[in-house]
C-alpha atoms as a PDB file:
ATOM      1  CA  UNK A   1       0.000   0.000   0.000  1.00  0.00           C
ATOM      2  CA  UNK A   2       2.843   2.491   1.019  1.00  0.00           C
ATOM      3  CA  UNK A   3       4.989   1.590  -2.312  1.00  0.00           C
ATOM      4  CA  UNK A   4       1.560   1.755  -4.528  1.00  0.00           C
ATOM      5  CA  UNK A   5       0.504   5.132  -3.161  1.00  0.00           C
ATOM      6  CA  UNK A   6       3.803   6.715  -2.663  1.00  0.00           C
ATOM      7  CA  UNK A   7       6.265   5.498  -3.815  1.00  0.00           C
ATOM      8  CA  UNK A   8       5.385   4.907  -7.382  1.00  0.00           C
ATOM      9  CA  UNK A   9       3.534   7.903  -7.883  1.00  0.00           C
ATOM     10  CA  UNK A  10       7.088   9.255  -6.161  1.00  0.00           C
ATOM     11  CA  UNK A  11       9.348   7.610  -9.132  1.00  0.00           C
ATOM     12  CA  UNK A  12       6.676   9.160 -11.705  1.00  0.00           C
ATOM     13  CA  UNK A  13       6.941  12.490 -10.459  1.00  0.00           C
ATOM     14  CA  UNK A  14      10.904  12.272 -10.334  1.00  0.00           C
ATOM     15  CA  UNK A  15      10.547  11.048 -13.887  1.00  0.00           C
ATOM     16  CA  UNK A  16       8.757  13.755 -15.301  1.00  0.00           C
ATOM     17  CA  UNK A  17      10.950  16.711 -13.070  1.00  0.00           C
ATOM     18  CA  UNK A  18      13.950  14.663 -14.908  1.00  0.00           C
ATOM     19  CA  UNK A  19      12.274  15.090 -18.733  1.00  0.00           C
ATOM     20  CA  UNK A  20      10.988  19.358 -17.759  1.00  0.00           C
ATOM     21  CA  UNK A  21      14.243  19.810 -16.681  1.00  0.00           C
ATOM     22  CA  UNK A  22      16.381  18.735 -19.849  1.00  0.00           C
ATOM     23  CA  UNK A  23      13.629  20.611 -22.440  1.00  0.00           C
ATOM     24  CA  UNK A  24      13.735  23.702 -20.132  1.00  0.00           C
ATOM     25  CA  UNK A  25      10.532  23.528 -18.587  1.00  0.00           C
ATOM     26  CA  UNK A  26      12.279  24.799 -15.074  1.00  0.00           C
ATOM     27  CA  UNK A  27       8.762  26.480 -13.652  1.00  0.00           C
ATOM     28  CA  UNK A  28       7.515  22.823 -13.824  1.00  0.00           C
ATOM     29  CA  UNK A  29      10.589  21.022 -12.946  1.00  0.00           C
ATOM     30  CA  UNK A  30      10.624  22.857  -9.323  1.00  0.00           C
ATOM     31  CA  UNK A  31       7.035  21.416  -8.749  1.00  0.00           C
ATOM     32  CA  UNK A  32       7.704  17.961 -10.031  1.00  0.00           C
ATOM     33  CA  UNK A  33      10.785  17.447  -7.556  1.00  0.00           C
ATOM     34  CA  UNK A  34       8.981  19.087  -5.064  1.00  0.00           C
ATOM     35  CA  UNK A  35       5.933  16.095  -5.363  1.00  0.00           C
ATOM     36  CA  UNK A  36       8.316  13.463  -5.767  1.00  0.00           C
ATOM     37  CA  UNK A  37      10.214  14.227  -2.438  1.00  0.00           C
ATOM     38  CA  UNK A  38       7.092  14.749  -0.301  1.00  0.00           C
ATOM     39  CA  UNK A  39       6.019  11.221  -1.520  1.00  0.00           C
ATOM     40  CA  UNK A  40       9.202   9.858  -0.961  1.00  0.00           C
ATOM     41  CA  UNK A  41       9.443  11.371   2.447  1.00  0.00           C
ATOM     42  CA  UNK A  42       6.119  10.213   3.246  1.00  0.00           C
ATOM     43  CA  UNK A  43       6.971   6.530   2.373  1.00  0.00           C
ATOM     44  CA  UNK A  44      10.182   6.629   4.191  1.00  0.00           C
ATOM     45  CA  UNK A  45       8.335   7.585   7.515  1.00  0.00           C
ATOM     46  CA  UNK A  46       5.360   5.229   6.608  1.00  0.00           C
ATOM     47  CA  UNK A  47       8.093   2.083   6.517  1.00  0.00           C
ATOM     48  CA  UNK A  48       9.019   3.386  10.294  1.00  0.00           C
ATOM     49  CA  UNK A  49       4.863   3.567  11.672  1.00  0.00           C
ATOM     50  CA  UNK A  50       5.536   7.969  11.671  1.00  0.00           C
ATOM     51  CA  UNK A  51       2.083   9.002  10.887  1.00  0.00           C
ATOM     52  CA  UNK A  52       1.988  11.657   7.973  1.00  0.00           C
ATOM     53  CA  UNK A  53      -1.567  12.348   8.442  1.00  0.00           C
ATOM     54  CA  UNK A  54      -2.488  16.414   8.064  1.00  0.00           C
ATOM     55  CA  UNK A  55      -3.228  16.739  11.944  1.00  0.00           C
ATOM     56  CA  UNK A  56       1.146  15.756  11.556  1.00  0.00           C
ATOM     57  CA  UNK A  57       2.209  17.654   8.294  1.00  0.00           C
ATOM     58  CA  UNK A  58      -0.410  20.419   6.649  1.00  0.00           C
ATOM     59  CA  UNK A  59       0.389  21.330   3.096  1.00  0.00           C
ATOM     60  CA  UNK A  60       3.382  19.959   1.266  1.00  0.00           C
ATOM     61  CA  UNK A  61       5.778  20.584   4.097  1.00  0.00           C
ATOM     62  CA  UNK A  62       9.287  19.122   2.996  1.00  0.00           C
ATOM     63  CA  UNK A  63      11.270  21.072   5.178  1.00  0.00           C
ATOM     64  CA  UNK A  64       8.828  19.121   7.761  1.00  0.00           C
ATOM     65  CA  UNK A  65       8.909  16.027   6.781  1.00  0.00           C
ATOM     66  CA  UNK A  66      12.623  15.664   6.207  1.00  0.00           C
ATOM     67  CA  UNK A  67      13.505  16.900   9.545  1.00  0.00           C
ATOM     68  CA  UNK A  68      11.339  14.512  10.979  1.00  0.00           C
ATOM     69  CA  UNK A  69      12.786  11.828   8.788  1.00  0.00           C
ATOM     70  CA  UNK A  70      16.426  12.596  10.118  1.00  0.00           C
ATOM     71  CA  UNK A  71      15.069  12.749  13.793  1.00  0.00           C
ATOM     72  CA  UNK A  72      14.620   8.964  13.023  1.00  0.00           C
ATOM     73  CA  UNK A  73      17.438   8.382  10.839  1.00  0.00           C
ATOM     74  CA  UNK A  74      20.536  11.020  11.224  1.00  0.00           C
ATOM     75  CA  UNK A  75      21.969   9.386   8.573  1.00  0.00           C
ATOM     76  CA  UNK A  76      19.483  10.841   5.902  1.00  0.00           C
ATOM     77  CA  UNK A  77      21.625  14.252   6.378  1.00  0.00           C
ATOM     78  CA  UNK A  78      24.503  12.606   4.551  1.00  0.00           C
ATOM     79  CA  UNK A  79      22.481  11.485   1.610  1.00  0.00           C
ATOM     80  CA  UNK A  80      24.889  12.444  -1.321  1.00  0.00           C
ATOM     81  CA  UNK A  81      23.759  15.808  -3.801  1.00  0.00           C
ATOM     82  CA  UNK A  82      26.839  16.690  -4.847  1.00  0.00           C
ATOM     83  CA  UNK A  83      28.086  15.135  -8.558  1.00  0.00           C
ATOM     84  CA  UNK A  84      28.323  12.096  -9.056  1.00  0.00           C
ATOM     85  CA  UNK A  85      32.229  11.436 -10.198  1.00  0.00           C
ATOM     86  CA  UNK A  86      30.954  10.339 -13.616  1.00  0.00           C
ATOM     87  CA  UNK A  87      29.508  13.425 -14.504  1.00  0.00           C
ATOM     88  CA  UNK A  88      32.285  15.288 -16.288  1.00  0.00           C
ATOM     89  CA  UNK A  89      31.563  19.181 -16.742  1.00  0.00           C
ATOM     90  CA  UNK A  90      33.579  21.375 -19.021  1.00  0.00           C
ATOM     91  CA  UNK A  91      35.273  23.862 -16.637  1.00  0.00           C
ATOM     92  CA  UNK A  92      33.553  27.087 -18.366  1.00  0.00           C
ATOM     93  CA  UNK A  93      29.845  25.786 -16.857  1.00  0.00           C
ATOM     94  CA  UNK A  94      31.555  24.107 -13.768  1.00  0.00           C
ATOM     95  CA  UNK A  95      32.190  27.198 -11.872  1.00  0.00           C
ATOM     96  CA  UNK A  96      28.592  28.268 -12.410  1.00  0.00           C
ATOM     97  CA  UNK A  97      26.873  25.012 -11.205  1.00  0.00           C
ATOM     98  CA  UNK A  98      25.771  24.980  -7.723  1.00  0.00           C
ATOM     99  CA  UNK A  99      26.876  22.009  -5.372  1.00  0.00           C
ATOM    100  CA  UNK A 100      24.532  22.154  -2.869  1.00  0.00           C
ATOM    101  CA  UNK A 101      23.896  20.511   0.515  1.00  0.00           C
ATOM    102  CA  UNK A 102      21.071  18.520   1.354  1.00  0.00           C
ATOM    103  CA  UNK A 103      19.547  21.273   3.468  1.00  0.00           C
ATOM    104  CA  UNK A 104      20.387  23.597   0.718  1.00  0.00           C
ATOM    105  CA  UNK A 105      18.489  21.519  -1.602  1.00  0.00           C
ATOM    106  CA  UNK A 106      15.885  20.707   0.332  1.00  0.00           C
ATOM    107  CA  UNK A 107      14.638  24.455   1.148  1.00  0.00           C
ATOM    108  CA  UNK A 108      15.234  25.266  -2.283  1.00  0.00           C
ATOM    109  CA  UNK A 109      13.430  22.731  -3.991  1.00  0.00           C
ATOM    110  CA  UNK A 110      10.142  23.560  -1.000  1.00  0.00           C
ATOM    111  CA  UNK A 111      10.913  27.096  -1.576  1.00  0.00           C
ATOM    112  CA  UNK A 112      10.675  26.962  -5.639  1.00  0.00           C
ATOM    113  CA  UNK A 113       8.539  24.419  -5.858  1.00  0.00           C
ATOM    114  CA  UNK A 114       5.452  26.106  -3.346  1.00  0.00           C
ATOM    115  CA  UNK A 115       2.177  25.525  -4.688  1.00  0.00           C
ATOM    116  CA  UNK A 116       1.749  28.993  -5.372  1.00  0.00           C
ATOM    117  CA  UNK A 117       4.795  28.951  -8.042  1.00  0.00           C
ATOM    118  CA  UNK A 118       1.717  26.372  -9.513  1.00  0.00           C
ATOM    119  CA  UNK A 119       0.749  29.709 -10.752  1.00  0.00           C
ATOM    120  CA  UNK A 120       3.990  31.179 -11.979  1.00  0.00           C
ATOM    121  CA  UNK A 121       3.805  33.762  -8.738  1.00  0.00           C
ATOM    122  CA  UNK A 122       8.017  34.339  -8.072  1.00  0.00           C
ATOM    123  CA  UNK A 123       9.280  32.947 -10.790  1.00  0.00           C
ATOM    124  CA  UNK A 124      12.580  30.227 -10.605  1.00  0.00           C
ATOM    125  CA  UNK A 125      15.965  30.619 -10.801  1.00  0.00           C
ATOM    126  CA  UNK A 126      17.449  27.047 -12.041  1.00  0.00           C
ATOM    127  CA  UNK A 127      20.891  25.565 -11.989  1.00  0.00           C
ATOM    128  CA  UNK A 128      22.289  22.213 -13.119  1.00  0.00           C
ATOM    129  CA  UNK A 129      22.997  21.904  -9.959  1.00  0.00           C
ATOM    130  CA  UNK A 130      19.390  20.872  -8.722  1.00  0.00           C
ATOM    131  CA  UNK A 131      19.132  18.245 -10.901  1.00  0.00           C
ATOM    132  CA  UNK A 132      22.205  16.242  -9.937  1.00  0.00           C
ATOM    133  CA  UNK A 133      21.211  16.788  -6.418  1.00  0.00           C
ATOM    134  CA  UNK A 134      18.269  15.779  -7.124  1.00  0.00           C
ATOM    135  CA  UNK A 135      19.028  12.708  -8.850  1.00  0.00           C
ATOM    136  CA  UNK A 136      21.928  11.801  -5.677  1.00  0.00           C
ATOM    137  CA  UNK A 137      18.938  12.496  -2.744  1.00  0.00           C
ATOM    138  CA  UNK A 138      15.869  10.104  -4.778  1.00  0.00           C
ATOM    139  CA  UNK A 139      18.944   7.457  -5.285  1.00  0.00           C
ATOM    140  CA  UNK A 140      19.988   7.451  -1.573  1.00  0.00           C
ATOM    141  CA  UNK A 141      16.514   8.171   0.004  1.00  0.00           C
ATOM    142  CA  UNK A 142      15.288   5.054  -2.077  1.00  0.00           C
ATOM    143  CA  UNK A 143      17.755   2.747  -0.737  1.00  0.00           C
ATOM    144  CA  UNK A 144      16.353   4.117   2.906  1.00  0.00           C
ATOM    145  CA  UNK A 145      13.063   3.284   2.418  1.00  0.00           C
ATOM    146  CA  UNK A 146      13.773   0.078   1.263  1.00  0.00           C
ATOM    147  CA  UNK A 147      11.238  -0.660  -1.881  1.00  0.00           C
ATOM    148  CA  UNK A 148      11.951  -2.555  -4.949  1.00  0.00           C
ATOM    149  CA  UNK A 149      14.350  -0.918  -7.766  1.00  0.00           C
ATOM    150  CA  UNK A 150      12.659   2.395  -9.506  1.00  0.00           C
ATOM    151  CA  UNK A 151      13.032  -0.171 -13.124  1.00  0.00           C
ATOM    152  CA  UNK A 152       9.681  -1.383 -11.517  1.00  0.00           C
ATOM    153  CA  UNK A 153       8.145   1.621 -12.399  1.00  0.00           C
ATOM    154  CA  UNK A 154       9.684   2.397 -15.342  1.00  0.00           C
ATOM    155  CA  UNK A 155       9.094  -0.373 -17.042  1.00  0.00           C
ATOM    156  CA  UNK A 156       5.473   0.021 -17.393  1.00  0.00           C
ATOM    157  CA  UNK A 157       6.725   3.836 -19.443  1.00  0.00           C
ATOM    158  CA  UNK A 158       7.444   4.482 -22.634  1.00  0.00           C
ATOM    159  CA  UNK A 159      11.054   3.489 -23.758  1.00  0.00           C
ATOM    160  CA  UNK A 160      12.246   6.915 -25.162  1.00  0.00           C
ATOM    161  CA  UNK A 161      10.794   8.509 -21.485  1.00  0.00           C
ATOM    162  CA  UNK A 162      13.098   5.548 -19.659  1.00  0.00           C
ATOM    163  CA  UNK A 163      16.105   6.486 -22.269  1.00  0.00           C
ATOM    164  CA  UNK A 164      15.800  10.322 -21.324  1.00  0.00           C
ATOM    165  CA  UNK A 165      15.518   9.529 -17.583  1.00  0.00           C
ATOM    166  CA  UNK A 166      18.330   6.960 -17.862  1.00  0.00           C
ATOM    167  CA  UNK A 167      20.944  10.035 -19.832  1.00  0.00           C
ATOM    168  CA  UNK A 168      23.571  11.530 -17.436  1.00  0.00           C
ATOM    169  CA  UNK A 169      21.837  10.247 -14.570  1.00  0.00           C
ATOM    170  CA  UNK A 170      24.547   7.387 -13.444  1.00  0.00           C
ATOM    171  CA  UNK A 171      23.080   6.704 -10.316  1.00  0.00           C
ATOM    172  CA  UNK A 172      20.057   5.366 -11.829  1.00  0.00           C
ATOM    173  CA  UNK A 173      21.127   4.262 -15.119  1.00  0.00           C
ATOM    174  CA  UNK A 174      21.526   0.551 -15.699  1.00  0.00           C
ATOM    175  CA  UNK A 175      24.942   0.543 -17.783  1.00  0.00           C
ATOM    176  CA  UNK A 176      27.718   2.049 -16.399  1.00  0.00           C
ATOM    177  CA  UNK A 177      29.129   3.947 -19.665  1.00  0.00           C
ATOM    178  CA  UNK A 178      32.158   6.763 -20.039  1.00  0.00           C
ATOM    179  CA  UNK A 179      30.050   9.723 -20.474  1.00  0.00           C
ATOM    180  CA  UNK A 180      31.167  12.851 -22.323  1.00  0.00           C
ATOM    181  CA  UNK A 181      31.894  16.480 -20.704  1.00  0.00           C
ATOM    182  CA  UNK A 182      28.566  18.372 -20.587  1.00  0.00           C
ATOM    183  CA  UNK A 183      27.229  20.715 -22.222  1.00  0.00           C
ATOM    184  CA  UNK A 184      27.133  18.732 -25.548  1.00  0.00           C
ATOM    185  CA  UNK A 185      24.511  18.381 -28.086  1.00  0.00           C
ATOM    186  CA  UNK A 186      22.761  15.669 -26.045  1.00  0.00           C
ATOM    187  CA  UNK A 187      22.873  17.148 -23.345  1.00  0.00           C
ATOM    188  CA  UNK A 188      22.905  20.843 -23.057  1.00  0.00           C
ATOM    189  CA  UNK A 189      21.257  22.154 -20.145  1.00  0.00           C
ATOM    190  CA  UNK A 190      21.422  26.005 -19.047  1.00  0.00           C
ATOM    191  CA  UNK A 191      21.054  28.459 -16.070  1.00  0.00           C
ATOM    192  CA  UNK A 192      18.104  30.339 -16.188  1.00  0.00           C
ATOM    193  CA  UNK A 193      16.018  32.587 -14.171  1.00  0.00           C
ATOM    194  CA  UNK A 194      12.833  34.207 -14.420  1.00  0.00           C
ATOM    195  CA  UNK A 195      10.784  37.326 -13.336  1.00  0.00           C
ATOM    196  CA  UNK A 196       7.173  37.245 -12.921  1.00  0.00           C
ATOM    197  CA  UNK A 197       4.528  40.209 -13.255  1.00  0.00           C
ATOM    198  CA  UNK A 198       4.198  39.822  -9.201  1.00  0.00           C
ATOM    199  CA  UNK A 199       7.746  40.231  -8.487  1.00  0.00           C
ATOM    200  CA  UNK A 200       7.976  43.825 -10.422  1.00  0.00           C
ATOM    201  CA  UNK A 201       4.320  44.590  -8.519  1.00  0.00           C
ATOM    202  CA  UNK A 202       6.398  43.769  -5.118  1.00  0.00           C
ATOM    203  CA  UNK A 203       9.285  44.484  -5.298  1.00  0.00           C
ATOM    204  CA  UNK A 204      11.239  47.777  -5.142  1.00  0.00           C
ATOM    205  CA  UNK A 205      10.976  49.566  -8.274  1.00  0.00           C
ATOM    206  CA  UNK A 206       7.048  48.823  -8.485  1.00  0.00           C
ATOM    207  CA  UNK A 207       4.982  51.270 -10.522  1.00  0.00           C
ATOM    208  CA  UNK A 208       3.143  53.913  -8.454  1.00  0.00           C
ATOM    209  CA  UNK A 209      -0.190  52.020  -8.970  1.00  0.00           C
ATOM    210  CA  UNK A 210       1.234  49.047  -7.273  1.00  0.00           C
ATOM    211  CA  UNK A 211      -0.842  48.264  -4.351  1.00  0.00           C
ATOM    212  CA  UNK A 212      -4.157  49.429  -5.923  1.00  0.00           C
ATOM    213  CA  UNK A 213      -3.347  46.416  -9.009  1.00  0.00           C
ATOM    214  CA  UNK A 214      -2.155  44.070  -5.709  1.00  0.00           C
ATOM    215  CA  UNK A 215      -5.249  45.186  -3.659  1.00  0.00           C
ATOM    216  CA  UNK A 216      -7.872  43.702  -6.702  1.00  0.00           C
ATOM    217  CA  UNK A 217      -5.616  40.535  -7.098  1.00  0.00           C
ATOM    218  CA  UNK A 218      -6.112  39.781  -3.732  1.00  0.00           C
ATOM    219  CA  UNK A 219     -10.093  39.843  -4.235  1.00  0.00           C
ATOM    220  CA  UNK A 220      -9.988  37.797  -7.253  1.00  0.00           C
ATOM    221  CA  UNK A 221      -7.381  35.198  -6.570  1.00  0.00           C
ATOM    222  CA  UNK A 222      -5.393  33.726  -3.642  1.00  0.00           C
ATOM    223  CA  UNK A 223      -1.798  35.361  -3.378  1.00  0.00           C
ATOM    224  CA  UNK A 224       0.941  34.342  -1.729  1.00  0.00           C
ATOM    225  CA  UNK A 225       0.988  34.847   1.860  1.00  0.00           C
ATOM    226  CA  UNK A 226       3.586  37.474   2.075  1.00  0.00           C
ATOM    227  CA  UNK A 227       2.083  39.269  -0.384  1.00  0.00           C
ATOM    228  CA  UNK A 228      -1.320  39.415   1.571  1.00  0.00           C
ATOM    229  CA  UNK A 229       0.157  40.326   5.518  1.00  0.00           C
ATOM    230  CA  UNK A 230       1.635  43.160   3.239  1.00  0.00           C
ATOM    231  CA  UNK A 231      -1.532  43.877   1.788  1.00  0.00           C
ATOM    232  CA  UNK A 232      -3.251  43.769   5.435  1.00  0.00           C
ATOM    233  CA  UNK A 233       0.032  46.372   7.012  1.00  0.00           C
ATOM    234  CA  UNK A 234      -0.907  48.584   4.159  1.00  0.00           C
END
């Protein structure tokens, strides 16, 4: 039951972050790793009788459930993010790609992933970087939680999906082959950053009419919460 309703839908979700993340999709890719890592999480503490019920966790609360998870197993903390030393990176992009620690990835994945970046609110900033990391935490949180290999699920998807997962992702992929530097025409992912209509209404060059457009947002859609306890100071 806890592998059918988590983790699978877990391996799917990490599947589909993979794929938005290689065609540039980064908006989307924040949200997919941000599913697939609640799930996970949620499995992992499921295996160990930690209720995850919403009286426990309310929202998608990563931060939350990953803290809990390493007040049960301190050794989550050392999952690996950085590279893994198969992935060769030309040194022009190297310096640019951020090696984050698990905590680092962790908040940044909750924090750009938020269901209300669903809606395109803040906009992301993306680096290779997440992706490796994410591809080192979902390999060494799996092996925690103790299921069957992810090839379960993927081999119910289509092949050309499973290729695409499987490409510069050596902690995954079955064959272990010499893999070129990066970026190269297979694989030639970017940084990349984006800002959203709401970030030039907030933020400190916002047009005089500012909190009049915020004001009518506010009655017509849900904001983000910052943006409405500023709305209720001013």
């Amino acid at each position: 039951m806890i592998c059918d309703s988590f983790v699978k839908p877990a391996d799917e979700d990490y599947v589909t972050a993979r794929f938005l993340a290689q065609k540039g999709m980064y908006r989307a890719f924040f949200w997919a790793a941000s599913q697939a890592l609640e799930k996970y999480l949620k499995a992992f503490l499921l295996m160990r009788g930690v209720s995850v019920n919403q009286d426990h966790f309310k929202g998608h609360p990563i931060s939350a459930l990953y803290d809990e998870a390493c007040s049960v197993d301190a050794d989550l903390s050392t999952i690996e993010t950085k590279f893994h030393s198969a992935i060769k990176i030309h040194p022009n992009l190297s310096r640019s790609i951020d090696e984050l620690t698990v905590d680092e990835f962790i908040k940044n994945i909750e924090s750009q992933g938020s269901p209300y970046n669903r809606y395109n609110s803040s906009g992301v900033k993306f680096n290779p970087g997440y992706l490796f990391s994410l591809d080192g935490f979902v390999f060494g949180l799996r092996q925690k939680i103790g299921v069957p290999p992810i090839q379960e699920t993927l081999r119910k998807m289509d092949q050309g999906l499973v290729e695409l997962f499987n490409l510069y992702n050596p902690w995954f992929a079955p064959l272990r082959l010499d893999l070129a530097e990066i970026p190269n025409e297979d694989f030639h992912m970017k940084i990349a950053g984006s800002v959203t209509t709401l970030d030039l209404l907030t933020g400190a060059h916002a047009p005089h009419d500012a909190m009049y457009v915020l004001h009518w947002l506010n009655k017509k859609m849900k904001l983000p919460g910052k943006v409405r306890q500023r709305l209720k100071g001013g």
